[in-house]
N, C-alpha and C. Protein backbone atom coordinates (compact mmCIF):
# COMPACT_ATOMS: atom_id res chain seq x y z
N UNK A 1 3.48 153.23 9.25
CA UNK A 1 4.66 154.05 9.13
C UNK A 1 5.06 154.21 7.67
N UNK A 2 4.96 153.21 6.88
CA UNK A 2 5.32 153.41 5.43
C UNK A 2 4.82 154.11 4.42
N UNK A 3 3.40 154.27 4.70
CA UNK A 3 2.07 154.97 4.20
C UNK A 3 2.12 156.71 4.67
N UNK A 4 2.36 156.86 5.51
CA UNK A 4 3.06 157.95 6.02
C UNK A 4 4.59 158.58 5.80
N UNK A 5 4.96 157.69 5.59
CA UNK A 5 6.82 158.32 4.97
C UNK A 5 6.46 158.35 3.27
N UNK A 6 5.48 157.48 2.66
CA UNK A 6 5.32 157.64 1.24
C UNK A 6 4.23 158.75 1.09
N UNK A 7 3.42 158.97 1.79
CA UNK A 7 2.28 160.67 2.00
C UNK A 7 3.72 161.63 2.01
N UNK A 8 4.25 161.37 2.72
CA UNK A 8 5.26 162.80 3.07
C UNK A 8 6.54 162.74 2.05
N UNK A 9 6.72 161.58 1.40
CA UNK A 9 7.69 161.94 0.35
C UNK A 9 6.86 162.34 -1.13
N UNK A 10 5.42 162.18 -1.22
CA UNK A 10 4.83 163.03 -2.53
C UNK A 10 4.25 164.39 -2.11
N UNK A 11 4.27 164.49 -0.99
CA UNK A 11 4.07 166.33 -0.60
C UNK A 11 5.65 166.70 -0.74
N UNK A 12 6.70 166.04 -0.32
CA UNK A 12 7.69 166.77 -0.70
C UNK A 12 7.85 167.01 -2.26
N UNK A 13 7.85 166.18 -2.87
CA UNK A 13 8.29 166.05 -4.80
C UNK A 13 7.24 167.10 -5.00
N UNK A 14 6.17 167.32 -4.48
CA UNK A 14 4.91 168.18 -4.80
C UNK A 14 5.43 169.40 -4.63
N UNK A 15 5.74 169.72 -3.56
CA UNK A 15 6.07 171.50 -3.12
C UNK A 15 7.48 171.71 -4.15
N UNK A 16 8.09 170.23 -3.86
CA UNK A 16 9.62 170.96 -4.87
C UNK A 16 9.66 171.03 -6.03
N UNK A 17 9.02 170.62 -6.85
CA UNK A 17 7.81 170.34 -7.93
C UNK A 17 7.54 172.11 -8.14
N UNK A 18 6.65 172.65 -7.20
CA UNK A 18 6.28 174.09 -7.47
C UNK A 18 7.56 175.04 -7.31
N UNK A 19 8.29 174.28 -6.13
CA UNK A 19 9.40 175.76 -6.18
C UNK A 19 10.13 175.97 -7.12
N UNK A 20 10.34 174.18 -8.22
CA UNK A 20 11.07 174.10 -9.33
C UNK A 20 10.65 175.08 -10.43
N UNK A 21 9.03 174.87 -10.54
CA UNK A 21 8.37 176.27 -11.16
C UNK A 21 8.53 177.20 -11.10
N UNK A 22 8.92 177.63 -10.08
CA UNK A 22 9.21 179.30 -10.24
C UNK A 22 10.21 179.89 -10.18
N UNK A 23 11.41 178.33 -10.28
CA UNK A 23 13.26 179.37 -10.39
C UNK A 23 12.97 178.83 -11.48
N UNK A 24 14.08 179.89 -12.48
CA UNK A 24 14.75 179.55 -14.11
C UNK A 24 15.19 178.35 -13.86
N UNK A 25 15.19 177.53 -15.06
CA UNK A 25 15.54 176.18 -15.22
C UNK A 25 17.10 176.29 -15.60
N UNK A 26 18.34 175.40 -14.69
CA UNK A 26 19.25 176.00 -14.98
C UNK A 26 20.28 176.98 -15.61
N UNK A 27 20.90 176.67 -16.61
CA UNK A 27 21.79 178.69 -16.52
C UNK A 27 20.98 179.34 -17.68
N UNK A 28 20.56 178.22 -18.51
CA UNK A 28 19.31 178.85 -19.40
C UNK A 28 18.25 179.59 -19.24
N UNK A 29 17.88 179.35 -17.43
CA UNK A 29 16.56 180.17 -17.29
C UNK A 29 17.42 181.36 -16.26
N UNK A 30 18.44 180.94 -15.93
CA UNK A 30 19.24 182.24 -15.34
C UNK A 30 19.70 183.45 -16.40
N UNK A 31 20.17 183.23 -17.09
CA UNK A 31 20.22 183.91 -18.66
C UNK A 31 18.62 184.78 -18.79
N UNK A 32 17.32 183.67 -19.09
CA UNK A 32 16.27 184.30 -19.33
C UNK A 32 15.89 185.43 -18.05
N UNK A 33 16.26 184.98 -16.86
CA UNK A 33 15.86 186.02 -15.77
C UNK A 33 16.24 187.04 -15.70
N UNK A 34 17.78 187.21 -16.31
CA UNK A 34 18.61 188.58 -16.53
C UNK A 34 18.26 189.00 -17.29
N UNK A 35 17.78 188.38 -18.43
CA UNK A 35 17.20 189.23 -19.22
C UNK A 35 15.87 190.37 -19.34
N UNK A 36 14.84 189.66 -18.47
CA UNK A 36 13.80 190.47 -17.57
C UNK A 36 14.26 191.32 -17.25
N UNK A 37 15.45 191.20 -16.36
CA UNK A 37 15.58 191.79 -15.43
C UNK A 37 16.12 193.77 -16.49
N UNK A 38 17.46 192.99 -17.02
CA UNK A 38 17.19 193.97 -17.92
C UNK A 38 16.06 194.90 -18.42
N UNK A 39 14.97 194.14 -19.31
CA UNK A 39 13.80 194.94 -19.59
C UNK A 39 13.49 195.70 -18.79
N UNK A 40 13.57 195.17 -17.69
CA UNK A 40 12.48 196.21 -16.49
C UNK A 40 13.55 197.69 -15.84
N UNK A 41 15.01 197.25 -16.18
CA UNK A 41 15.74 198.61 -15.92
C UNK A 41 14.98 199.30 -16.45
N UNK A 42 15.61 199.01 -18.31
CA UNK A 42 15.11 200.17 -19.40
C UNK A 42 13.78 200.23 -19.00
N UNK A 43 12.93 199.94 -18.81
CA UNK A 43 11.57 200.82 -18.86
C UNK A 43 11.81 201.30 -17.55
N UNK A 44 12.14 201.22 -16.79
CA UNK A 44 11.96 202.29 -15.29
C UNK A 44 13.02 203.29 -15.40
N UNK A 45 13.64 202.98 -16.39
CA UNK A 45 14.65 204.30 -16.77
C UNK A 45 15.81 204.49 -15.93
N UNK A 46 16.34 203.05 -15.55
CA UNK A 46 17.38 203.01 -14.59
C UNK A 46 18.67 202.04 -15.09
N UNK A 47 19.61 203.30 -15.78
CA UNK A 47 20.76 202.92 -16.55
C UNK A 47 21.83 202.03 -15.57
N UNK A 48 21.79 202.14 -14.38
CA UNK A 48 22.81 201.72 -13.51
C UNK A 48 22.46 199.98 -12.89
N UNK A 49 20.60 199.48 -12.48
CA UNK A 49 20.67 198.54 -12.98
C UNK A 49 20.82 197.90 -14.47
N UNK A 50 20.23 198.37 -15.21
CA UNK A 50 20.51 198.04 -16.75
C UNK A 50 22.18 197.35 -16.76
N UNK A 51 22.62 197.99 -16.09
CA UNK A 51 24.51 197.89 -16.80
C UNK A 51 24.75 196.83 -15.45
N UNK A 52 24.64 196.67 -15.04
CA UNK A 52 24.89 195.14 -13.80
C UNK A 52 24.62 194.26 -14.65
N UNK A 53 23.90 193.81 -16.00
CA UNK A 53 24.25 192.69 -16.56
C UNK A 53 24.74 192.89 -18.11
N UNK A 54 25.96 193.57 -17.84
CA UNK A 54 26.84 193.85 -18.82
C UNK A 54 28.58 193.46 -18.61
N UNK A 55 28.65 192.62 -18.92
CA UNK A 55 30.23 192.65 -18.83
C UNK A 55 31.01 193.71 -18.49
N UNK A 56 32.10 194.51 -17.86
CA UNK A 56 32.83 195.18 -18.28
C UNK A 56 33.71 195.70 -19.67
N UNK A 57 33.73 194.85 -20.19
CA UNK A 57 34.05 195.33 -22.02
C UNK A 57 33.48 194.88 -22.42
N UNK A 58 32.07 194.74 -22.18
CA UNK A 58 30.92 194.94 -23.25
C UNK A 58 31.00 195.54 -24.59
N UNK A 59 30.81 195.06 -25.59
CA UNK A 59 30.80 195.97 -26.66
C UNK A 59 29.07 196.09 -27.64
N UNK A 60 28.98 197.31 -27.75
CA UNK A 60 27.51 197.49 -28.21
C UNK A 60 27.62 197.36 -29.76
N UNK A 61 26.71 197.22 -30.42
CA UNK A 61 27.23 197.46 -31.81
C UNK A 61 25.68 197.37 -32.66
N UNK A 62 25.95 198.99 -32.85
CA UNK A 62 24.30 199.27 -33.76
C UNK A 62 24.20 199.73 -34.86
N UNK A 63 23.79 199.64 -35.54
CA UNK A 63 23.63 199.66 -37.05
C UNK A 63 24.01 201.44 -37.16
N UNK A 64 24.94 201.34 -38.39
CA UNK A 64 25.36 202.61 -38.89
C UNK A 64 25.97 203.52 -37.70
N UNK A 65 26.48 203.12 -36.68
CA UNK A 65 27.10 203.67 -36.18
C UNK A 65 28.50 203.02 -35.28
N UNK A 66 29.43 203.82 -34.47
CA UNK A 66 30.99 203.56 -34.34
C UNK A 66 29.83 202.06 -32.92
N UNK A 67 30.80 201.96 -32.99
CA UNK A 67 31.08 200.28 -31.63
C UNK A 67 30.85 201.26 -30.24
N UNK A 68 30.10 201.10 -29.02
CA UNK A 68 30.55 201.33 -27.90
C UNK A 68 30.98 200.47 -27.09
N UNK A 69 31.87 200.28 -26.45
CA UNK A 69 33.07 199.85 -26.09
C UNK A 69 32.96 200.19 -24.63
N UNK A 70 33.01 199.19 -23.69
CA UNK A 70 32.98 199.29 -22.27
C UNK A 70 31.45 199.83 -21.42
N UNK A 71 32.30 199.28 -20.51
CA UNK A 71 30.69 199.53 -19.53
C UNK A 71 30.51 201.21 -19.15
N UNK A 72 31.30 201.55 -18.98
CA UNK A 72 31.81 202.93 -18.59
C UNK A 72 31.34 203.69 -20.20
N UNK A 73 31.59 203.59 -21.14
CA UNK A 73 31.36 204.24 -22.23
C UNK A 73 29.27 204.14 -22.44
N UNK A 74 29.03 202.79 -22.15
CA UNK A 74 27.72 202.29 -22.42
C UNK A 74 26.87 203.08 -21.75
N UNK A 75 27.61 202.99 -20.63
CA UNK A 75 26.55 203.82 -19.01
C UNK A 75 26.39 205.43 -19.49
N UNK A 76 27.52 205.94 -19.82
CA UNK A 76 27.41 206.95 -20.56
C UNK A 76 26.12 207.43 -21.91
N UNK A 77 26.41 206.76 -22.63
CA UNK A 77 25.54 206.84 -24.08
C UNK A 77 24.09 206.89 -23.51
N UNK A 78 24.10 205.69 -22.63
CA UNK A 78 22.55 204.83 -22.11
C UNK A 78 21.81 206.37 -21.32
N UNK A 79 22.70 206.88 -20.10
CA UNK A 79 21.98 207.99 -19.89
C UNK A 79 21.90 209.20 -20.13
N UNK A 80 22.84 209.23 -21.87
CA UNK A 80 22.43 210.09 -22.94
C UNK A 80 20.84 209.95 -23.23
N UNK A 81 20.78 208.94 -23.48
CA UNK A 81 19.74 208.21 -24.25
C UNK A 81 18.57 208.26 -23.74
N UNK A 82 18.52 208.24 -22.52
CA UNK A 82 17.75 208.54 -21.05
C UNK A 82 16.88 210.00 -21.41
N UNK A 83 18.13 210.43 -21.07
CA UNK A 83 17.82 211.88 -20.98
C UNK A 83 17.16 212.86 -22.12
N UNK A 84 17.34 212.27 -23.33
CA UNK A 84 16.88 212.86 -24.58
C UNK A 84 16.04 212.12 -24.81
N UNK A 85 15.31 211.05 -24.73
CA UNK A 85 14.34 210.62 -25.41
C UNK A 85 13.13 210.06 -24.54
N UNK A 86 13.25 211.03 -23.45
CA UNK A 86 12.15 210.14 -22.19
C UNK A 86 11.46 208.90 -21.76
N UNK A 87 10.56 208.50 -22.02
CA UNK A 87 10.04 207.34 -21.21
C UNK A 87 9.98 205.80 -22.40
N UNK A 88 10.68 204.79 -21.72
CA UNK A 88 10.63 203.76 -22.95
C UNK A 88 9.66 202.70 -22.46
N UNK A 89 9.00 202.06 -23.49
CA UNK A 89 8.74 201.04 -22.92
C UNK A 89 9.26 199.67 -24.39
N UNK A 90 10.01 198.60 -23.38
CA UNK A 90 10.47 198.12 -24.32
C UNK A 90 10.18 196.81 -24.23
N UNK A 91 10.09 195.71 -25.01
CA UNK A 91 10.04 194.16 -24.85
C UNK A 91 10.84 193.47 -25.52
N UNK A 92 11.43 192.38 -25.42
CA UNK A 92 11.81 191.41 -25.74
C UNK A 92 11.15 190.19 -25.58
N UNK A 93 11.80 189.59 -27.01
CA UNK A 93 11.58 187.91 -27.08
C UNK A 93 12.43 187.28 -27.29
N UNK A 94 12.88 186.46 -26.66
CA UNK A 94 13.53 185.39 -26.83
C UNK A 94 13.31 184.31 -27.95
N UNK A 95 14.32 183.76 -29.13
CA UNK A 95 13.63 183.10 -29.83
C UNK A 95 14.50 182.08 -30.20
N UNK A 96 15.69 181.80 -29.51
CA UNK A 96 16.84 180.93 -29.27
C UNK A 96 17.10 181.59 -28.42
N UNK A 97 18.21 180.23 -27.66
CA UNK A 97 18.71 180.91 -26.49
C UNK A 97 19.69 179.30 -26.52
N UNK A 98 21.40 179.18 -26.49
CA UNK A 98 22.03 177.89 -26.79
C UNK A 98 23.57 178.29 -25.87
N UNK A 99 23.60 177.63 -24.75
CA UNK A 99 24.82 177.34 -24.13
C UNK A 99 25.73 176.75 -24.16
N UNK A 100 27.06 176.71 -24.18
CA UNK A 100 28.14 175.62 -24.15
C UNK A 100 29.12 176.42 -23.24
N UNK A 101 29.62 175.61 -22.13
CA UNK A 101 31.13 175.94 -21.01
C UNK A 101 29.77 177.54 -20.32
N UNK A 102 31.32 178.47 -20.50
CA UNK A 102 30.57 180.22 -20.02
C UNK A 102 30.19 180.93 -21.74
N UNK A 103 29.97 180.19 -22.37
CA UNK A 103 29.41 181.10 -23.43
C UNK A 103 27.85 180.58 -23.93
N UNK A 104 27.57 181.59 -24.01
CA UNK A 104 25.71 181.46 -24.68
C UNK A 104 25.66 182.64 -25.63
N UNK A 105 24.32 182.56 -26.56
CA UNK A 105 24.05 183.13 -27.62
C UNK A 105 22.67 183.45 -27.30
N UNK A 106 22.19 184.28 -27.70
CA UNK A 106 20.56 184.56 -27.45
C UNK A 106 20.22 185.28 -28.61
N UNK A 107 19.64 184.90 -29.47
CA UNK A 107 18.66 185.36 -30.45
C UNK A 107 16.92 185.46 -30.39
N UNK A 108 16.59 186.58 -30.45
CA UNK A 108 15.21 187.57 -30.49
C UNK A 108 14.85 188.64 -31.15
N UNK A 109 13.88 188.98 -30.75
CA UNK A 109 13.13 190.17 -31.19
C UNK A 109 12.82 190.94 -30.02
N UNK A 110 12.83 192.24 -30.71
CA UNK A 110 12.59 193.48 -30.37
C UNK A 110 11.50 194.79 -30.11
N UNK A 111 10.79 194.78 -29.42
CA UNK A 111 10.02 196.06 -30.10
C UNK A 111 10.18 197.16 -28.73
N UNK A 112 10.82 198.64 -29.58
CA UNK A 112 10.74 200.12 -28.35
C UNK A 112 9.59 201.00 -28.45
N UNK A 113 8.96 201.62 -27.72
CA UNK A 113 8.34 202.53 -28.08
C UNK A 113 8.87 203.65 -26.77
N UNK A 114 8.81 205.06 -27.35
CA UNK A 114 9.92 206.02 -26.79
C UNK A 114 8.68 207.15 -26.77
N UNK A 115 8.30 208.27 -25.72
CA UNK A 115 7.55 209.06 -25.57
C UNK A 115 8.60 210.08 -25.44
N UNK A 116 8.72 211.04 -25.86
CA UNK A 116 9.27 212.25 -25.36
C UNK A 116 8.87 213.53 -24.51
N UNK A 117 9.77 214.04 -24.15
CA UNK A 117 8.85 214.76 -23.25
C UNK A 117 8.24 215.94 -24.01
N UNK A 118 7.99 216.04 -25.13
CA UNK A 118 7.00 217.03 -26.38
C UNK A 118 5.70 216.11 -26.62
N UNK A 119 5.44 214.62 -26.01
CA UNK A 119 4.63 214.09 -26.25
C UNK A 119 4.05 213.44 -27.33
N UNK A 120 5.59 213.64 -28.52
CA UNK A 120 5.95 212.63 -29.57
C UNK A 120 6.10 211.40 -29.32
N UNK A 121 5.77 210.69 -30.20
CA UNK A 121 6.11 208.90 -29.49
C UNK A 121 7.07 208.02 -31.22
N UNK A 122 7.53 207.85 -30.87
CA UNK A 122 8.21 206.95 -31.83
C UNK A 122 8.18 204.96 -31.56
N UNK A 123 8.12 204.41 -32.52
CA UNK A 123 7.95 202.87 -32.24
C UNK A 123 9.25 202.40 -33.09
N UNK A 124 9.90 201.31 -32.52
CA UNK A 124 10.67 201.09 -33.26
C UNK A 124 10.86 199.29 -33.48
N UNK A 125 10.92 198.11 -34.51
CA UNK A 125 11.46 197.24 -33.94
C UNK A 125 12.24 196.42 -34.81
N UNK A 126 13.03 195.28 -34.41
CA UNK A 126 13.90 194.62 -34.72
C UNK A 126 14.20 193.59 -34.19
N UNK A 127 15.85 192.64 -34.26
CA UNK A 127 16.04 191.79 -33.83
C UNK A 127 17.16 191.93 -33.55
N UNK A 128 17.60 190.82 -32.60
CA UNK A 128 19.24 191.28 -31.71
C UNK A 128 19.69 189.72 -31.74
N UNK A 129 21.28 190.10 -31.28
CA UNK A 129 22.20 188.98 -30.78
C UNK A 129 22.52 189.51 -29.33
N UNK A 130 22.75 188.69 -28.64
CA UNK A 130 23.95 188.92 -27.55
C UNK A 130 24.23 187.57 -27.60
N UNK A 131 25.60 187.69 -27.02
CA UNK A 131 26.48 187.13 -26.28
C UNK A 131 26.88 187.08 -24.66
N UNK A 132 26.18 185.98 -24.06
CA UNK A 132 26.53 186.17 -22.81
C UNK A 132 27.39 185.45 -22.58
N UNK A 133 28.59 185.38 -21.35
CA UNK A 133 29.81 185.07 -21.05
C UNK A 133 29.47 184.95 -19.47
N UNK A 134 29.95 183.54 -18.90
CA UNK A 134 29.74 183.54 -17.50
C UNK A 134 31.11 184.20 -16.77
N UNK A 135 30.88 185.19 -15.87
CA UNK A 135 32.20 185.99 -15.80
C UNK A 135 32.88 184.93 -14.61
N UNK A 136 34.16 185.49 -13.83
CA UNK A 136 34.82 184.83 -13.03
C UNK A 136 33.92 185.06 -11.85
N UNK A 137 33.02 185.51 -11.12
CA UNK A 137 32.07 185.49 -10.76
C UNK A 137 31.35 184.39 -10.52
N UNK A 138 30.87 184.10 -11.90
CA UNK A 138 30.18 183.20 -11.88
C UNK A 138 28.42 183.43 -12.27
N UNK A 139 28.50 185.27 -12.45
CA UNK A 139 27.33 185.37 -13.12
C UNK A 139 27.50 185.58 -14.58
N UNK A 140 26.44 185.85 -15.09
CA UNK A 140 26.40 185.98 -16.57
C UNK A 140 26.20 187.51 -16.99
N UNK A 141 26.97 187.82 -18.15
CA UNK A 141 26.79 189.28 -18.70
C UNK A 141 26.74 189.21 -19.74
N UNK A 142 25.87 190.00 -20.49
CA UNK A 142 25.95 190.08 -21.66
C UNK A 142 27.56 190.96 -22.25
N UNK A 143 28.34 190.24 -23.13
CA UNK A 143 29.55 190.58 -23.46
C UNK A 143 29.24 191.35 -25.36
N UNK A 144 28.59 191.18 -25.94
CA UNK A 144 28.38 191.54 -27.30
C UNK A 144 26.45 191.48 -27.07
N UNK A 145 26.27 193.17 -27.32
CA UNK A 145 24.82 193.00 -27.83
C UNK A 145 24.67 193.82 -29.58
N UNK A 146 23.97 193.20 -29.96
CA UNK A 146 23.58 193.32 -31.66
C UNK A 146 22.37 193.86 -32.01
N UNK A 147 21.77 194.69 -31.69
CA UNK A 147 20.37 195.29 -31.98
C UNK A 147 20.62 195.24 -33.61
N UNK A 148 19.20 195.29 -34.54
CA UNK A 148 19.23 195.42 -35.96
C UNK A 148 17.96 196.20 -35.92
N UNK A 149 17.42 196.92 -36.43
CA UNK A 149 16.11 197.40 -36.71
C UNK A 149 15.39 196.56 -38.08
N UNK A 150 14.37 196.53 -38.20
CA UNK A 150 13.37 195.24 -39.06
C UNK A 150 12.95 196.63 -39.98
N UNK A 151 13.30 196.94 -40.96
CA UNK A 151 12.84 197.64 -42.17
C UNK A 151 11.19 197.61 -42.24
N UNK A 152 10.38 199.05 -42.06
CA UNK A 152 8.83 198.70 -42.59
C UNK A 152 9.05 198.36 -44.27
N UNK A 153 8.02 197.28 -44.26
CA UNK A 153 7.67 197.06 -45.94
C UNK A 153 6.30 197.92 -46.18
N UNK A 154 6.81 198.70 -47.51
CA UNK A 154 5.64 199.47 -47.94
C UNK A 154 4.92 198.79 -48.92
């Protein structure tokens, strides 16, 4: 009987072991999953998931230009952005990522590449901040994102 309850308690640690593998490792890998999750809006070109992990006063803030301000303003711009510059494909890296209480910081890199529908392609890349904030919810949104573009050196 003991040999048998100790077989069946290392197939358990074993399987929970794998299932542990494949969820995010607490809110750190919940953070990293939204963040996927994100990516995969923008490239399928779907502004409305995209903005489910955005705070409601989200604020955007991109180089040389005014602040966008709210989710409602963002959703806006985003399927400006959509619409004029056709198909993206985009990636991120994660290259910090540091929690304390409902606030986290995520620092990475960037790279877009944008096809238009003239069959121009533009590449673009850089590095970002956000700020994610665990809402009353209890999920996480990004509350401040920081895109920078990385200057080519000639």
């Amino acid at each position: 009987m003991t040999r048998q309850f100790l077989l069946w308690l290392l197939v358990a640690f074993a399987a929970d072991g794998v299932a542990q593998a494949e969820r995010p490792k607490g809110e750190e890998g919940k953070i990293r999953q939204l963040r996927q999750q994100f990516v995969a809006a923008i490239n399928a070109g779907d502004a409305e998931r995209a903005m489910a992990v955005l705070a409601a006063d989200a604020v955007i803030l991109v180089e040389n230009a005014e602040a966008v301000e709210g989710r409602e303003a963002i959703r806006k711009t985003t399927k400006r952005v959509f619409e004029h510059a056709g198909t993206h494909k985009l990636t991120m890296e994660t290259t910090r990522l540091e929690r304390s209480g409902r606030l986290a910081y995520e620092l990475g890199r960037y790279h877009m590449e944008r096809q238009r529908a003239d069959g121009t392609t533009t590449s673009e890349q850089g590095k970002y901040v956000d700020i994610w904030r665990r809402d009353g919810d209890g999920e996480w949104r990004i509350v401040v994102h920081a895109p920078s573009k990385t200057l080519k050196q000639h």
